[in-house]
C-alpha atoms as a PDB file:
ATOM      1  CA  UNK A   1     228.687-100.058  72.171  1.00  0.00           C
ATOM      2  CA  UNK A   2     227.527 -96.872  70.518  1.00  0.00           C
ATOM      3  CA  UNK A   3     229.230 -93.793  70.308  1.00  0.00           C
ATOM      4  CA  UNK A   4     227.751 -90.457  69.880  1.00  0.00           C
ATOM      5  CA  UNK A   5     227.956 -88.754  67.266  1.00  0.00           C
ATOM      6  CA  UNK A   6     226.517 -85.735  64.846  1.00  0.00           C
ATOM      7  CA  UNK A   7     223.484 -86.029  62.779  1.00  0.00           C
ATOM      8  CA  UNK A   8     224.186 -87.262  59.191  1.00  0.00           C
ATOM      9  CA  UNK A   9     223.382 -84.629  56.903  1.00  0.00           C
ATOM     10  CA  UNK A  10     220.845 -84.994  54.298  1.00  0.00           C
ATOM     11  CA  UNK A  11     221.195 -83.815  50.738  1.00  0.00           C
ATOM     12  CA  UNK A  12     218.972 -82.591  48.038  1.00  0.00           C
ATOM     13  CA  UNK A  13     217.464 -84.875  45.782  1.00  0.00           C
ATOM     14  CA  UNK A  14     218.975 -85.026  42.555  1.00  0.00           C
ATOM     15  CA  UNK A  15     217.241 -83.146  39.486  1.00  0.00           C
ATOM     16  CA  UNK A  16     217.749 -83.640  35.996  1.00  0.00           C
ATOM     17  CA  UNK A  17     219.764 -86.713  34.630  1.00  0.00           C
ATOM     18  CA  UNK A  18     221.965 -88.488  36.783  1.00  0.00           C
ATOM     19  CA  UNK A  19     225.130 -89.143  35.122  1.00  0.00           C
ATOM     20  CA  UNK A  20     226.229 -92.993  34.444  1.00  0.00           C
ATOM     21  CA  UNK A  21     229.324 -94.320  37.019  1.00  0.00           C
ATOM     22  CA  UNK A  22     231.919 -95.919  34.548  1.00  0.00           C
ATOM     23  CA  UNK A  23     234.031 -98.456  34.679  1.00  0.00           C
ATOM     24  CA  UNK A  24     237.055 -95.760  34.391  1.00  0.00           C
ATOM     25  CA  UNK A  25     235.501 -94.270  37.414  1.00  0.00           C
ATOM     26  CA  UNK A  26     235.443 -97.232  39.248  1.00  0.00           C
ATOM     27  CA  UNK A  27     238.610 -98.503  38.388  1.00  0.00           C
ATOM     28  CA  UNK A  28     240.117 -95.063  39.974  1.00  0.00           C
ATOM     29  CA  UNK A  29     238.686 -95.652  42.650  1.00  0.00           C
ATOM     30  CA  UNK A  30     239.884 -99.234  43.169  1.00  0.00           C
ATOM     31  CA  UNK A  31     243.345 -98.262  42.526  1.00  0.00           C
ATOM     32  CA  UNK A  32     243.510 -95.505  45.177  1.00  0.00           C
ATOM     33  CA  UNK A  33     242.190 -98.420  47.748  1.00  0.00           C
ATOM     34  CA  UNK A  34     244.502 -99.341  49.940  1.00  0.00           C
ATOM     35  CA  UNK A  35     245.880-103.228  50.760  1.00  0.00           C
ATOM     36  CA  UNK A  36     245.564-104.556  54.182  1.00  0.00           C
ATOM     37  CA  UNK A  37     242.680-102.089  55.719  1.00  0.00           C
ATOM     38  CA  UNK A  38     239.596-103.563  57.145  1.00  0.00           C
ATOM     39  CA  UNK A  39     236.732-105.157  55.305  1.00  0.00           C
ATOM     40  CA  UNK A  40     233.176-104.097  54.907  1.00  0.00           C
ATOM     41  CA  UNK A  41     230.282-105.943  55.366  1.00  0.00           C
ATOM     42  CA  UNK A  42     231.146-107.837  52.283  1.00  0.00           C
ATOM     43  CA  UNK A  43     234.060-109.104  54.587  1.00  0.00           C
ATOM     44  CA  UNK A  44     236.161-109.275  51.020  1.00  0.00           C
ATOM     45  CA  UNK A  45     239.591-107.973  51.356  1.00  0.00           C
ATOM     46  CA  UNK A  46     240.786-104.692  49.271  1.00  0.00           C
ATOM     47  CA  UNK A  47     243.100-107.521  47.152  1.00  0.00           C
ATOM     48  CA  UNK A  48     240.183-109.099  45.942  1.00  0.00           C
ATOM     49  CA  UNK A  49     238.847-106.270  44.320  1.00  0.00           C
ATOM     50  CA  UNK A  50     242.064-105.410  43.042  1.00  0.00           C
ATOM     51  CA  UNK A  51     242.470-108.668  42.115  1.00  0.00           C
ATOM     52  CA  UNK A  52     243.641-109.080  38.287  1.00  0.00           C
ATOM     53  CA  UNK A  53     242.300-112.755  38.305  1.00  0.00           C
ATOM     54  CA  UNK A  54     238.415-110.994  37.490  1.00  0.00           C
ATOM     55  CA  UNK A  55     237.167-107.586  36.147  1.00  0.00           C
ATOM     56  CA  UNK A  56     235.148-106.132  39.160  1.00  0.00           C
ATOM     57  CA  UNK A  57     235.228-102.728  37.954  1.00  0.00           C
ATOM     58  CA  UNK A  58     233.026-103.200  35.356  1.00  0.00           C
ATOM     59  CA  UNK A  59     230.851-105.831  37.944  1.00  0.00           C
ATOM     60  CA  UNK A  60     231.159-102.698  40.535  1.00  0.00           C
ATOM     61  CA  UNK A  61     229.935-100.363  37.648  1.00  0.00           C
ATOM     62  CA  UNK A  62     227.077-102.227  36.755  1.00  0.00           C
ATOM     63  CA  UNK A  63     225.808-102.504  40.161  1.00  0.00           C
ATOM     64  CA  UNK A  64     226.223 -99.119  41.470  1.00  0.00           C
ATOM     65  CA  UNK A  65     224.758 -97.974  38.554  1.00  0.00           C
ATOM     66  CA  UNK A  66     221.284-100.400  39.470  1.00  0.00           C
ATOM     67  CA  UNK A  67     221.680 -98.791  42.670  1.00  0.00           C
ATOM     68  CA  UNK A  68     221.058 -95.490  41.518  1.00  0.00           C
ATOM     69  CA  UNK A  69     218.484 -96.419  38.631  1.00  0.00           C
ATOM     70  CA  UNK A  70     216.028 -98.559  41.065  1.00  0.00           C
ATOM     71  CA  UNK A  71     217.137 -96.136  44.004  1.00  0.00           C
ATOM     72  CA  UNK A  72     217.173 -98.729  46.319  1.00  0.00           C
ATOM     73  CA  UNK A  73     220.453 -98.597  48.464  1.00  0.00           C
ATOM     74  CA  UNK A  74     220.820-102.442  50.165  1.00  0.00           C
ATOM     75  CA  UNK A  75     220.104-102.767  53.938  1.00  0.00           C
ATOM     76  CA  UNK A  76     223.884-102.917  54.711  1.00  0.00           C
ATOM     77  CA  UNK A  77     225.343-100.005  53.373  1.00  0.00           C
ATOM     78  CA  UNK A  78     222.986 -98.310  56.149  1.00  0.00           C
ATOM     79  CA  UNK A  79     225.237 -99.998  59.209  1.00  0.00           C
ATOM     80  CA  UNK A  80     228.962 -99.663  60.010  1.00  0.00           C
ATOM     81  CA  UNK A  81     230.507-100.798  63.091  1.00  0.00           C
ATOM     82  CA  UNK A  82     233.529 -98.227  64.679  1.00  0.00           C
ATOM     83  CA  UNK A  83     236.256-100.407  66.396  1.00  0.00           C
ATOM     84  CA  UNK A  84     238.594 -97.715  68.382  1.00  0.00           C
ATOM     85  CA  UNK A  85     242.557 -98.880  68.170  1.00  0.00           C
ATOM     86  CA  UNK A  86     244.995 -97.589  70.074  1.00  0.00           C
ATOM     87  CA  UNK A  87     247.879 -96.582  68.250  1.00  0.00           C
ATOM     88  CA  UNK A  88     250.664 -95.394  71.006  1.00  0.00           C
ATOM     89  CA  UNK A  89     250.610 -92.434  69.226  1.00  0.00           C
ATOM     90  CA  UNK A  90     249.573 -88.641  70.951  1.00  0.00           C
END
């Protein structure tokens, strides 16, 4: 079932040199993830990426920044699916 909703807005494109993601960056941003929440498409658990068993910050890095330098975003990242949960909460 889809729901409504607004128009995503577009942004302007991006002049001048766009600035590398690093692997600080992206381990920031895995440490502010939080255990137990849904997966993504990638149906891999938050725990896995914060996994200390591998180094997938400087994977994530690497790939995000192909991402940007080919400017090809992959097919999935354009779908999401919206699962409403009740919460018995007002």
């Amino acid at each position: 079932m889809e729901f409504p909703h607004p128009a995503i807005p577009s942004v302007d494109y991006i002049r001048g040199p766009v600035h590398k993601i690093t692997v600080e960056e992206t381990e920031a941003a895995l440490k502010k993830m939080k255990p137990g929440e849904a997966t993504g498409p990638d149906d891999l658990a938050v725990d896995v990426w914060k996994s200390k068993l591998w180094y997938p910050a400087e994977w994530l890095a690497e790939f995000f920044n192909q991402v940007v330098k080919e400017r090809k975003v992959p097919e999935c990242w354009y779908n999401s699916t919206t699962i409403p949960i009740w919460k018995k909460k007002g």
